[in-house]
Protein backbone atom coordinates (compact mmCIF):
# COMPACT_ATOMS: atom_id res chain seq x y z
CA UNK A 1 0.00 0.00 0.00
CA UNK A 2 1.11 3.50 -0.81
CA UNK A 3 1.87 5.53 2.33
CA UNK A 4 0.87 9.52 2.17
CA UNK A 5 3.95 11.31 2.51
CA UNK A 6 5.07 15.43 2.54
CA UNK A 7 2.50 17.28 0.71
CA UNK A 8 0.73 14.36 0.14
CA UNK A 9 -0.02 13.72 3.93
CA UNK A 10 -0.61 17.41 5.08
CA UNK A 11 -3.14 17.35 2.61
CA UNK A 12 -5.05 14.00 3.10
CA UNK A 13 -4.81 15.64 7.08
CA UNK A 14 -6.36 18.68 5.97
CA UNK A 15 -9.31 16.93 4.61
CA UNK A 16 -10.06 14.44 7.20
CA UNK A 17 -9.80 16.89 9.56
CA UNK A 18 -12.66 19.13 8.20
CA UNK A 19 -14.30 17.76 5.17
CA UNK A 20 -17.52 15.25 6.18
CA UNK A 21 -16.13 11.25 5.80
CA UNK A 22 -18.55 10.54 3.22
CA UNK A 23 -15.82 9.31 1.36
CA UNK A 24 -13.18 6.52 2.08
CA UNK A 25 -10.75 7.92 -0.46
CA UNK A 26 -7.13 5.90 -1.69
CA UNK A 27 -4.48 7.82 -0.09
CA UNK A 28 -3.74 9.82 -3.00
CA UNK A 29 -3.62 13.29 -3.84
CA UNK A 30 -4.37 14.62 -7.14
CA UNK A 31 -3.22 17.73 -8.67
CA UNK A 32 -3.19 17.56 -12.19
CA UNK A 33 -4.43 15.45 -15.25
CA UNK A 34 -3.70 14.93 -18.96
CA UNK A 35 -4.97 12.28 -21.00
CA UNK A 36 -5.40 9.02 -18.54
CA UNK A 37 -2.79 9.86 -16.37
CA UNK A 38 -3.39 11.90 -13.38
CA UNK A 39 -0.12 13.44 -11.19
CA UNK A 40 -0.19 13.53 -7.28
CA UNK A 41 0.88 16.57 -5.09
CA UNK A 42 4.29 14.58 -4.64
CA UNK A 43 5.21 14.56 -8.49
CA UNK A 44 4.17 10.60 -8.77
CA UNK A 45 1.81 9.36 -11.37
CA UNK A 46 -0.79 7.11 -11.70
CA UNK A 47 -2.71 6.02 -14.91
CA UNK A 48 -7.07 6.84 -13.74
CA UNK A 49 -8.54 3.43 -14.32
CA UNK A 50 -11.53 5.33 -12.77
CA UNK A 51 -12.35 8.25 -15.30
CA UNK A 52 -14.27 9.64 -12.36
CA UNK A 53 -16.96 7.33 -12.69
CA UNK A 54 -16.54 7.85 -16.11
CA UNK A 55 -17.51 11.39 -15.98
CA UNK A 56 -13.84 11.60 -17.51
CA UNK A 57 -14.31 9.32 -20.69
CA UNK A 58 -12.61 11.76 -22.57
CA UNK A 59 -9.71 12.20 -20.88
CA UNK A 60 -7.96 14.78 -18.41
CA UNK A 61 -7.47 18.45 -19.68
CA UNK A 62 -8.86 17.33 -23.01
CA UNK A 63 -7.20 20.26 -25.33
CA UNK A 64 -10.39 20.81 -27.19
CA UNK A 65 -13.04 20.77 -24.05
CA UNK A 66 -10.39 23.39 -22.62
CA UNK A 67 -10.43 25.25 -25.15
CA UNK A 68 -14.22 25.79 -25.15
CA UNK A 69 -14.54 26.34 -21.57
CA UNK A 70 -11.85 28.68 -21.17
CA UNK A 71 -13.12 30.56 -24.13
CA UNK A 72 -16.76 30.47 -22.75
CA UNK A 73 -15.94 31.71 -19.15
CA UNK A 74 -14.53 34.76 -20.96
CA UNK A 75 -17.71 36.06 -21.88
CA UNK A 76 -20.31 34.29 -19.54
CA UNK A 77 -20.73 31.66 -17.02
CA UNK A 78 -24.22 31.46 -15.83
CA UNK A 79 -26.93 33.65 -16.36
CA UNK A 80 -29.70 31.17 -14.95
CA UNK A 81 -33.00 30.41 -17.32
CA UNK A 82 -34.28 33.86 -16.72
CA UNK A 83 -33.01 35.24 -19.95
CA UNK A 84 -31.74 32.83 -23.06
CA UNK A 85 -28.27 31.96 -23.72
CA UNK A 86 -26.61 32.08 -26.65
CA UNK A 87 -24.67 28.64 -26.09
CA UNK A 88 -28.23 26.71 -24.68
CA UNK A 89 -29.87 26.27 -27.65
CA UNK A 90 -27.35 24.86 -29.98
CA UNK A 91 -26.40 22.87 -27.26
CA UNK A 92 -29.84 21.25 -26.55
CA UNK A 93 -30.23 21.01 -30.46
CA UNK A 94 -27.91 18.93 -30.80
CA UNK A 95 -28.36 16.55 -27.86
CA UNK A 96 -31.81 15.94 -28.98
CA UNK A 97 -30.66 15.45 -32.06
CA UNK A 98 -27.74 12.73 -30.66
CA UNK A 99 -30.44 11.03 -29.36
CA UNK A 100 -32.99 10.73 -31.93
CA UNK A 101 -35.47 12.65 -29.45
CA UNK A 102 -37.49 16.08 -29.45
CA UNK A 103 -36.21 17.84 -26.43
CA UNK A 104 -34.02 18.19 -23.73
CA UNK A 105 -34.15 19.02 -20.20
CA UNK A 106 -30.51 20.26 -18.60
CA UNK A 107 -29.92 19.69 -15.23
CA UNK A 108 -26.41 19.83 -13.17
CA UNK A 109 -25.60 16.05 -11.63
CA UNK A 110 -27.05 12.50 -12.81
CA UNK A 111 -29.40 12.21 -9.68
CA UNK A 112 -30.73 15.59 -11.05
CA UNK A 113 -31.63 13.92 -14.12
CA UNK A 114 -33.06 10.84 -12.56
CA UNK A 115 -34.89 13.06 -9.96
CA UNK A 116 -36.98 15.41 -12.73
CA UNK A 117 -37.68 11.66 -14.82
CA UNK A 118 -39.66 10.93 -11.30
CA UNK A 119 -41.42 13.71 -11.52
CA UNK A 120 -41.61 14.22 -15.03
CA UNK A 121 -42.91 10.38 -14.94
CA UNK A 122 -45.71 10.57 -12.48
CA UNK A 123 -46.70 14.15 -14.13
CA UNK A 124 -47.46 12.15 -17.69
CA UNK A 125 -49.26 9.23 -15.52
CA UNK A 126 -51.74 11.72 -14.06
CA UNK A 127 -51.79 13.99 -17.06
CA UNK A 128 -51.73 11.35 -19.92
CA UNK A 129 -52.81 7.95 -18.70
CA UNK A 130 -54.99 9.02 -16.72
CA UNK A 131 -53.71 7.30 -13.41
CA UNK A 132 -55.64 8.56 -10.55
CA UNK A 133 -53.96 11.39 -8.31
CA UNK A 134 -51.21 10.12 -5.93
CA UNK A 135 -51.41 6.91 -6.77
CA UNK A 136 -48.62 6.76 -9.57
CA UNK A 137 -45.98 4.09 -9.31
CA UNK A 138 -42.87 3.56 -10.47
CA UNK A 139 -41.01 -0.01 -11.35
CA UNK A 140 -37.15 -0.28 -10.20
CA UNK A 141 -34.39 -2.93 -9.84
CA UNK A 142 -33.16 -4.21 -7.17
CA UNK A 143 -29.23 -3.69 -6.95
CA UNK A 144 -29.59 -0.43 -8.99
CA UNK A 145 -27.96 3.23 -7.89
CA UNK A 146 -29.41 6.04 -9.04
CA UNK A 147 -27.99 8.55 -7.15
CA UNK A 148 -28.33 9.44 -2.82
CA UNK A 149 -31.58 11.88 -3.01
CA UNK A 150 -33.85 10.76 -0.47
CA UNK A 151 -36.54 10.05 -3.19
CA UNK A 152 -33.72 8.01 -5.25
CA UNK A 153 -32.45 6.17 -1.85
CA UNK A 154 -36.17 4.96 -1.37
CA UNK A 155 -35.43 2.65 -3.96
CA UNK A 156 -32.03 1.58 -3.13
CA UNK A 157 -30.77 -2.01 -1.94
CA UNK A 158 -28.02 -0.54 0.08
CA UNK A 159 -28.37 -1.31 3.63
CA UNK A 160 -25.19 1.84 3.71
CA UNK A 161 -27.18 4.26 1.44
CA UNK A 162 -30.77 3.81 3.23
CA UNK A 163 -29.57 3.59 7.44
CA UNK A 164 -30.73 5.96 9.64
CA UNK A 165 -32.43 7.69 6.62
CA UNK A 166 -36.25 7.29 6.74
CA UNK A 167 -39.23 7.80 6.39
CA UNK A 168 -38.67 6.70 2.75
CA UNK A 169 -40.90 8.11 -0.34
CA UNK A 170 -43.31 5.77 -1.39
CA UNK A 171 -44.61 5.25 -5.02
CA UNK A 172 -41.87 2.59 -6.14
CA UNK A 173 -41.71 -0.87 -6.74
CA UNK A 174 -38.63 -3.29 -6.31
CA UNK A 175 -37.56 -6.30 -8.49
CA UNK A 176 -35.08 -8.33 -9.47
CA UNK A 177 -32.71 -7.24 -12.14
CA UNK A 178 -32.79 -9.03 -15.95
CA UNK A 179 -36.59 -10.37 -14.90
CA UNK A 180 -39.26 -9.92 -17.02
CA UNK A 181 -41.86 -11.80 -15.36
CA UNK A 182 -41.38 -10.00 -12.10
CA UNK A 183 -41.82 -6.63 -14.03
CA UNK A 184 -45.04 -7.66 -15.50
CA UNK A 185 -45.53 -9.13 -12.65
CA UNK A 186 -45.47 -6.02 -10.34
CA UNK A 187 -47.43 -3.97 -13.05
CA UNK A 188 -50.56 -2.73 -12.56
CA UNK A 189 -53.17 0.15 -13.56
CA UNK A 190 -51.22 2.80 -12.12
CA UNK A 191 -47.62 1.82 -13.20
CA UNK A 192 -46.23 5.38 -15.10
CA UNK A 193 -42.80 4.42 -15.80
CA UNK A 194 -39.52 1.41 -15.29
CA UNK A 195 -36.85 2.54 -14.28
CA UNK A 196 -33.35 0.73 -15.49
CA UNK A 197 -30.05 0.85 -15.85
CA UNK A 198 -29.07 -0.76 -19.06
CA UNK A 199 -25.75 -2.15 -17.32
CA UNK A 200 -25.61 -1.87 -13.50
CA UNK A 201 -22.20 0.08 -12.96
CA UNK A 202 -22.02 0.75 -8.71
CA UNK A 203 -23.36 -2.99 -8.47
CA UNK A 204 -20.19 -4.52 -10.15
CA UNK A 205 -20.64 -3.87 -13.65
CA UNK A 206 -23.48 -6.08 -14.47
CA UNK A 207 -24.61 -6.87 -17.63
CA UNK A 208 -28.43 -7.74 -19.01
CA UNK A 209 -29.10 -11.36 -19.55
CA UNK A 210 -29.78 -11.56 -23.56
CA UNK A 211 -33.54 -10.17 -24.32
CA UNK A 212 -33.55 -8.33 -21.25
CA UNK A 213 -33.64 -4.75 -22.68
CA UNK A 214 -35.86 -5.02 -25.80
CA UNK A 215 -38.24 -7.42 -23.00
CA UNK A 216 -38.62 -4.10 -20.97
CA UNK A 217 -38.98 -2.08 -24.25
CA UNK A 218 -41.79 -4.75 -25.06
CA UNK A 219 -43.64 -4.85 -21.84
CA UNK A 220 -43.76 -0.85 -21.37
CA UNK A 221 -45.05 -0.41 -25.11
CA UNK A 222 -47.96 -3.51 -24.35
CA UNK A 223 -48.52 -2.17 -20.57
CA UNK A 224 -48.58 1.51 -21.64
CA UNK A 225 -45.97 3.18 -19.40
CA UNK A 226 -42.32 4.84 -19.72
CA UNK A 227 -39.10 2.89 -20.34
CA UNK A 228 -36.76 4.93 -18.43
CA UNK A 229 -32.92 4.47 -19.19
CA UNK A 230 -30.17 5.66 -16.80
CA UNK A 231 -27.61 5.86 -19.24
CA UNK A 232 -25.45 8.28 -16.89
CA UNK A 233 -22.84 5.87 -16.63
CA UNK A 234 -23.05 3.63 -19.27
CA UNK A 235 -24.07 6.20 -22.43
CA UNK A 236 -21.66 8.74 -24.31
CA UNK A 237 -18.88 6.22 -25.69
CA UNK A 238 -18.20 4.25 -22.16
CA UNK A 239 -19.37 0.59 -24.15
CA UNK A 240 -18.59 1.14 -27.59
CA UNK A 241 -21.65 2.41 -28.59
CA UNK A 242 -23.31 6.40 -27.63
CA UNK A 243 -25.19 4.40 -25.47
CA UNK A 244 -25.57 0.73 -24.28
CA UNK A 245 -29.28 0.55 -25.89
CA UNK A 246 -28.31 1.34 -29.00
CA UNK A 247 -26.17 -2.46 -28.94
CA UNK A 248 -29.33 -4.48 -28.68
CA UNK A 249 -31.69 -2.31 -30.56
CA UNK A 250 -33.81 -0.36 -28.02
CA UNK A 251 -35.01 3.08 -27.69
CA UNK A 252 -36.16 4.26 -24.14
CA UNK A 253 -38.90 6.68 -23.91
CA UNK A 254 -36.60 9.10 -21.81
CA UNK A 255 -32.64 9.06 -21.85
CA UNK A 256 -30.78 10.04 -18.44
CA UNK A 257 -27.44 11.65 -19.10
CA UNK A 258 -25.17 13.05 -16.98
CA UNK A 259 -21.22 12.48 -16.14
CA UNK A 260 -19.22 12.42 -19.62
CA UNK A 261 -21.67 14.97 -20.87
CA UNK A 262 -19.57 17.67 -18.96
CA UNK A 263 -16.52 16.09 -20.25
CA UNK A 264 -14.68 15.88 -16.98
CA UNK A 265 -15.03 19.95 -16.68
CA UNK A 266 -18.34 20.96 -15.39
CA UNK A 267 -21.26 18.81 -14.10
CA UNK A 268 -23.85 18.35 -16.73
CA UNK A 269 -27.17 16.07 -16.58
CA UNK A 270 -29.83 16.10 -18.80
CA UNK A 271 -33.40 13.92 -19.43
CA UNK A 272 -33.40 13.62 -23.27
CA UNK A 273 -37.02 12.64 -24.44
CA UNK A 274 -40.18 13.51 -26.64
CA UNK A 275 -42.23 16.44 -26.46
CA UNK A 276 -45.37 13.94 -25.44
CA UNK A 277 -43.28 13.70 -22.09
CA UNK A 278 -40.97 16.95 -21.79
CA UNK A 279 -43.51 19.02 -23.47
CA UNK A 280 -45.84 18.29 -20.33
CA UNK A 281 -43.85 20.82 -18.36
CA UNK A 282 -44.90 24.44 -18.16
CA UNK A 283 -42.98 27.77 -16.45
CA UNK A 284 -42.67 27.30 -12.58
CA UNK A 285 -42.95 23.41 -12.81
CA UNK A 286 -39.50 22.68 -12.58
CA UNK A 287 -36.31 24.72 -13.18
CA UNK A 288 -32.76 24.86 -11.64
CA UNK A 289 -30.49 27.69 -11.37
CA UNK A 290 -27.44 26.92 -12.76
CA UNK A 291 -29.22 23.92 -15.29
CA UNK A 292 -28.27 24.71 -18.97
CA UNK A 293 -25.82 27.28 -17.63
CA UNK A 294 -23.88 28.86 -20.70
CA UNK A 295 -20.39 27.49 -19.59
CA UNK A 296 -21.98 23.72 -19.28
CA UNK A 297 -23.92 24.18 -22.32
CA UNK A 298 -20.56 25.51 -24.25
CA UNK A 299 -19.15 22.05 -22.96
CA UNK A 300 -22.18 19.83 -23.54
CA UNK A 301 -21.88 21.10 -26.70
CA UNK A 302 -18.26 20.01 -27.73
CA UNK A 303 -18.97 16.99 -25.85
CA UNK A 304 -21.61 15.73 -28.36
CA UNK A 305 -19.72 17.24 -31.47
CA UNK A 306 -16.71 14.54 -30.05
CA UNK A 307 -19.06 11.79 -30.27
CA UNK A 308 -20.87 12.54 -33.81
CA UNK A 309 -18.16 11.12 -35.30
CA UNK A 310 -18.43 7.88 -33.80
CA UNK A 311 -14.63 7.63 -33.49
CA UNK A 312 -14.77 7.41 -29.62
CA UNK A 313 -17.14 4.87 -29.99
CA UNK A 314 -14.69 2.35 -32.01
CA UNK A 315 -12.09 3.14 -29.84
CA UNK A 316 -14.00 1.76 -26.95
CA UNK A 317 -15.42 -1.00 -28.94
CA UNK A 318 -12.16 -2.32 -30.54
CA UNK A 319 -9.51 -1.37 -27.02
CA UNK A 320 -12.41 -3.10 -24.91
CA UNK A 321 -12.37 -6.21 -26.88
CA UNK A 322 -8.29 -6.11 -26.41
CA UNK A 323 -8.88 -5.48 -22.48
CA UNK A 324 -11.64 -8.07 -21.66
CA UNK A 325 -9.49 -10.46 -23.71
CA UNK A 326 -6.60 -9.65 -21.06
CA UNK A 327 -8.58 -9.41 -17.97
CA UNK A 328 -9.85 -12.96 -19.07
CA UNK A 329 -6.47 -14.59 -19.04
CA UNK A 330 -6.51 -13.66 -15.32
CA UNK A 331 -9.22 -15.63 -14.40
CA UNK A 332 -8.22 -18.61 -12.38
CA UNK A 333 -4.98 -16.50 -11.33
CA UNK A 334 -6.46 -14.33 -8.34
CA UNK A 335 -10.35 -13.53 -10.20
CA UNK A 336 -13.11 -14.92 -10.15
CA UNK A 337 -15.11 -13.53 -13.33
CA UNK A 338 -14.89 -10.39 -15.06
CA UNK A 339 -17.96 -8.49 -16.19
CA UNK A 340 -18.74 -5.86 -18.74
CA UNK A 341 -18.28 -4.39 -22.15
CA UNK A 342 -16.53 -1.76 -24.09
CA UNK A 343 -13.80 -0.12 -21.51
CA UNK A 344 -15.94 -1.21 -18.84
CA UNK A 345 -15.28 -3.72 -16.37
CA UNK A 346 -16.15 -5.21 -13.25
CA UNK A 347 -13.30 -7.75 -12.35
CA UNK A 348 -14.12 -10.09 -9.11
CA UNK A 349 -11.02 -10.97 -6.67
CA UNK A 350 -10.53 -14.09 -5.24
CA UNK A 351 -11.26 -13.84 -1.71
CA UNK A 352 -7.88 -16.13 -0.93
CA UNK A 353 -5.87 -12.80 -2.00
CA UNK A 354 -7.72 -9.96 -0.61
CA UNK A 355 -10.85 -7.69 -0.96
CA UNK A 356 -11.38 -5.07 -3.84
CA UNK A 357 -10.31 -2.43 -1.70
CA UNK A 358 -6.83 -4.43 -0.49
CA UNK A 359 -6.26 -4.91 -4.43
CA UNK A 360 -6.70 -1.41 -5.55
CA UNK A 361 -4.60 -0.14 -2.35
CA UNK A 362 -1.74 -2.41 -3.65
CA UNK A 363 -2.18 -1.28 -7.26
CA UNK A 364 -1.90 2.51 -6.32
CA UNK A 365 1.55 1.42 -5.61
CA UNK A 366 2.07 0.22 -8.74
CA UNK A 367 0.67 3.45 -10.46
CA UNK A 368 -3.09 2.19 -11.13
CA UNK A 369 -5.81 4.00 -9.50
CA UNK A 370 -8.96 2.16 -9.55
CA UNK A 371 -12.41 1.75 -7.35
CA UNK A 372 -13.48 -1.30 -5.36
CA UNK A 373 -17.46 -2.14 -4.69
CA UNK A 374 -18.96 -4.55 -3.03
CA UNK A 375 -16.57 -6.07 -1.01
CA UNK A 376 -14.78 -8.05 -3.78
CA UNK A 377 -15.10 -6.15 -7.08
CA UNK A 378 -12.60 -3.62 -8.82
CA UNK A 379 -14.24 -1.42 -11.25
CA UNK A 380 -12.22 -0.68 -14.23
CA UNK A 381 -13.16 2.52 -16.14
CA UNK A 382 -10.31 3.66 -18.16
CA UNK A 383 -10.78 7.51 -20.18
CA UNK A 384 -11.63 6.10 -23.81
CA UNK A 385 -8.13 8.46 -24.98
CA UNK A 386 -6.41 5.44 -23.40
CA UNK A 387 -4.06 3.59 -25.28
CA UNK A 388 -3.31 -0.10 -25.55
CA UNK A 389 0.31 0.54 -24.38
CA UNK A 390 -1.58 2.21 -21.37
CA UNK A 391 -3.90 -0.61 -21.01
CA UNK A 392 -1.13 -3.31 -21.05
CA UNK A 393 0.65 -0.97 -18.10
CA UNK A 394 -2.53 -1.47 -16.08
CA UNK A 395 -3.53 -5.01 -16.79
CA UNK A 396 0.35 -6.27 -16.13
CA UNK A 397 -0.12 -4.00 -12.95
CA UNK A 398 -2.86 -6.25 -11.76
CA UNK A 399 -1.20 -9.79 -12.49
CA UNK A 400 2.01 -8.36 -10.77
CA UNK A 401 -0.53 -7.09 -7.59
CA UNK A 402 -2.36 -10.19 -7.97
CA UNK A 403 0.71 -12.60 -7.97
CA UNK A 404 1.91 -10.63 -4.91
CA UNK A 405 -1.19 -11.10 -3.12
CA UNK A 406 -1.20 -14.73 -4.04
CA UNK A 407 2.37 -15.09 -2.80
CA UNK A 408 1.80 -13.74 0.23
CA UNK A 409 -1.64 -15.95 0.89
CA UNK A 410 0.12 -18.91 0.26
CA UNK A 411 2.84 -17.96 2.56
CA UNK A 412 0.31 -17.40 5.37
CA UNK A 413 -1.12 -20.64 4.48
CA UNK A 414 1.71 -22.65 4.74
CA UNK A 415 3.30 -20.90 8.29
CA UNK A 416 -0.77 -21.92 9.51
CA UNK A 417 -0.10 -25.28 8.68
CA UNK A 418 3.85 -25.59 9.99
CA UNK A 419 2.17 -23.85 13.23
């Protein structure tokens, strides 16, 4: 494990002195980025097998995202919804437009975007369907994250995310994750929406069984309620595809966006969807101040001109076939299974060597920051600028960490057995 040192541990003192522990960070200290590297306050560097959650997908200090935001705060930053913007329009425009949908509502963060699809949701079950008033509700998986909103944690499996936070809101429905039967199941009359995500990223990466997606797609069109698709993880490049629908053919009723859509510089959300849906709300029925904000929309902006050429997209597709070919050799050899698709993936840890937190601890000292969840999973989220040069760094990282940790198991073993 890396121990904080000079700057490094004045810093990481600083913070747990006064900043809430919401966080249980590696003990690292950033203090700059380029491409998928980041450097620590200490001069050391470590290539971001994190991307932020993949709000970083295209890379640190992209030169061309720069450029637009430093050319944008120039002239304006935020002038909140009161008046237009000049950069809000072409910036919605062409989101729509990304997403083969009539209109756009900005927010900041992805819980903003999967809080207004609740609301926005129940508004076209009262309005639309016809479901009577407070009685609206909403389908969910279990094992999904969404975001920590009280509304959002309602819905949540995590024993961590819900204690000590009740009462709860009501008006949602739990069930498992890639089954159809329990969704149709758990429908009835005043079902307005299901709520998915297309791959479940906090959970470990998880992937839909085969059918899964279009099944949902089916039973909302033959129920008559919204497919909702958090795509705030797994949309904008992240799979090898804008988003993870578009790989087995499905088009959700309302998109959520959020992360990569700043690209790594500003948070950006947004619900993408028809005017059927969007068009339901009127002045006063739901805003934000700094939502569509002329510096985020500037950035949105670039961000969606990146991916109309679809070459971020192939890059993901054809370096995440070369990485889940790699992570695969490593199965048997200290994991379990690896998950995922596109540079995406959830790689399981042996229990013999370690948890997923032990395993990224020891590959920070090898110069490989990535994120453990649930107890035994490392999340691997590379910025899609990555190269495969950069990729084999990380991957022999791993085998060296996990031949270490294997090493030092079996040593254990055998002084248990001499003693």
């Amino acid at each position: 494990m890396t121990t904080a040192h000079g700057a490094a541990e004045t810093a990481i003192a600083q913070i747990e002195t006064f900043s809430s522990h919401n966080y249980h960070p590696l003990p690292v200290v950033v203090e700059s980025g380029e491409g998928a590297w980041l450097t620590d306050v200490d001069g050391n560097r470590y290539l971001d097998f994190l991307s932020a959650y993949s709000a970083v997908n295209f890379g640190h200090s992209n030169p061309e995202l720069v450029k637009v935001a430093v050319a944008q705060l120039a002239k304006v930053s935020i002038t909140s919804r009161a008046v237009y913007s000049a950069t809000f329009g072409p910036f919605v425009e062409a989101l729509a437009k990304l997403c083969g949908k009539d209109m756009v509502l900005p927010m900041n963060t992805g819980v903003e975007a999967v809080e207004s699809s609740l609301k926005l949701a129940r508004k076209w079950g009262y309005e639309v369907k016809g479901v009577p008033e407070d009685r609206a509700n909403i389908i969910v998986m279990e094992g999904n994250f969404h975001g920590r909103t009280i509304s959002v944690i309602s819905f949540s499996s995590d024993d961590d995310a819900t204690g000590s936070y009740g009462p709860f809101t009501p008006g949602f429905v739990k069930v498992p994750y890639g089954d159809l039967e329990a969704i149709e199941q758990a429908m009835d009359a005043d079902t307005v929406a299901i709520l998915v995500e297309p791959i479940q990223g906090e959970a470990g990466v998880i992937t839909p069984p085969p059918g899964f997606l279009p099944g949902v797609r089916e039973l909302a069109d033959r129920h008559g309620v919204l497919m909702i698709a958090d795509e705030i993880q797994s949309g904008l490049g992240r799979t090898g595809s804008t988003f993870y629908c578009d790989q087995v053919g499905v088009v959700p009723d309302l998109y959520l966006l959020g992360k990569a859509l700043g690209g790594g510089i500003v948070p950006v959300s947004a619900v993408v969807g028809n005017a059927e849906v969007l068009g339901l709300l009127k002045p006063g029925q739901h805003g934000s101040t700094f939502g569509g904000n002329p510096l985020g929309a500037a950035v949105g902006l670039a961000v969606v001109r990146m991916l109309e050429t679809g070459e971020l997209q192939a890059r993901s597709r054809e370096l995440g076939a070369y990485l889940h070919d790699r992570l695969a050799a490593l199965v048997g050899r200290g994991v379990t299974e690896v998950r995922g698709i596109g540079l995406w993936a959830g790689v399981d840890i042996d229990p013999a060597l370690g948890t997923g937190r032990q395993i990224c601890e020891r590959l920070l000292a090898h110069g490989v920051i990535a994120k453990d969840t649930h107890g035994q999973t490392v999340r691997m989220a590379p910025p899609l600028v990555i190269t495969r040069e950069e990729l084999d760094l990380a991957v022999d990282a791993l085998a060296e960490v996990l031949a270490e940790a294997g090493a030092e198991a079996g040593a254990v073993a055998v002084g248990a057995a001499i003693g």
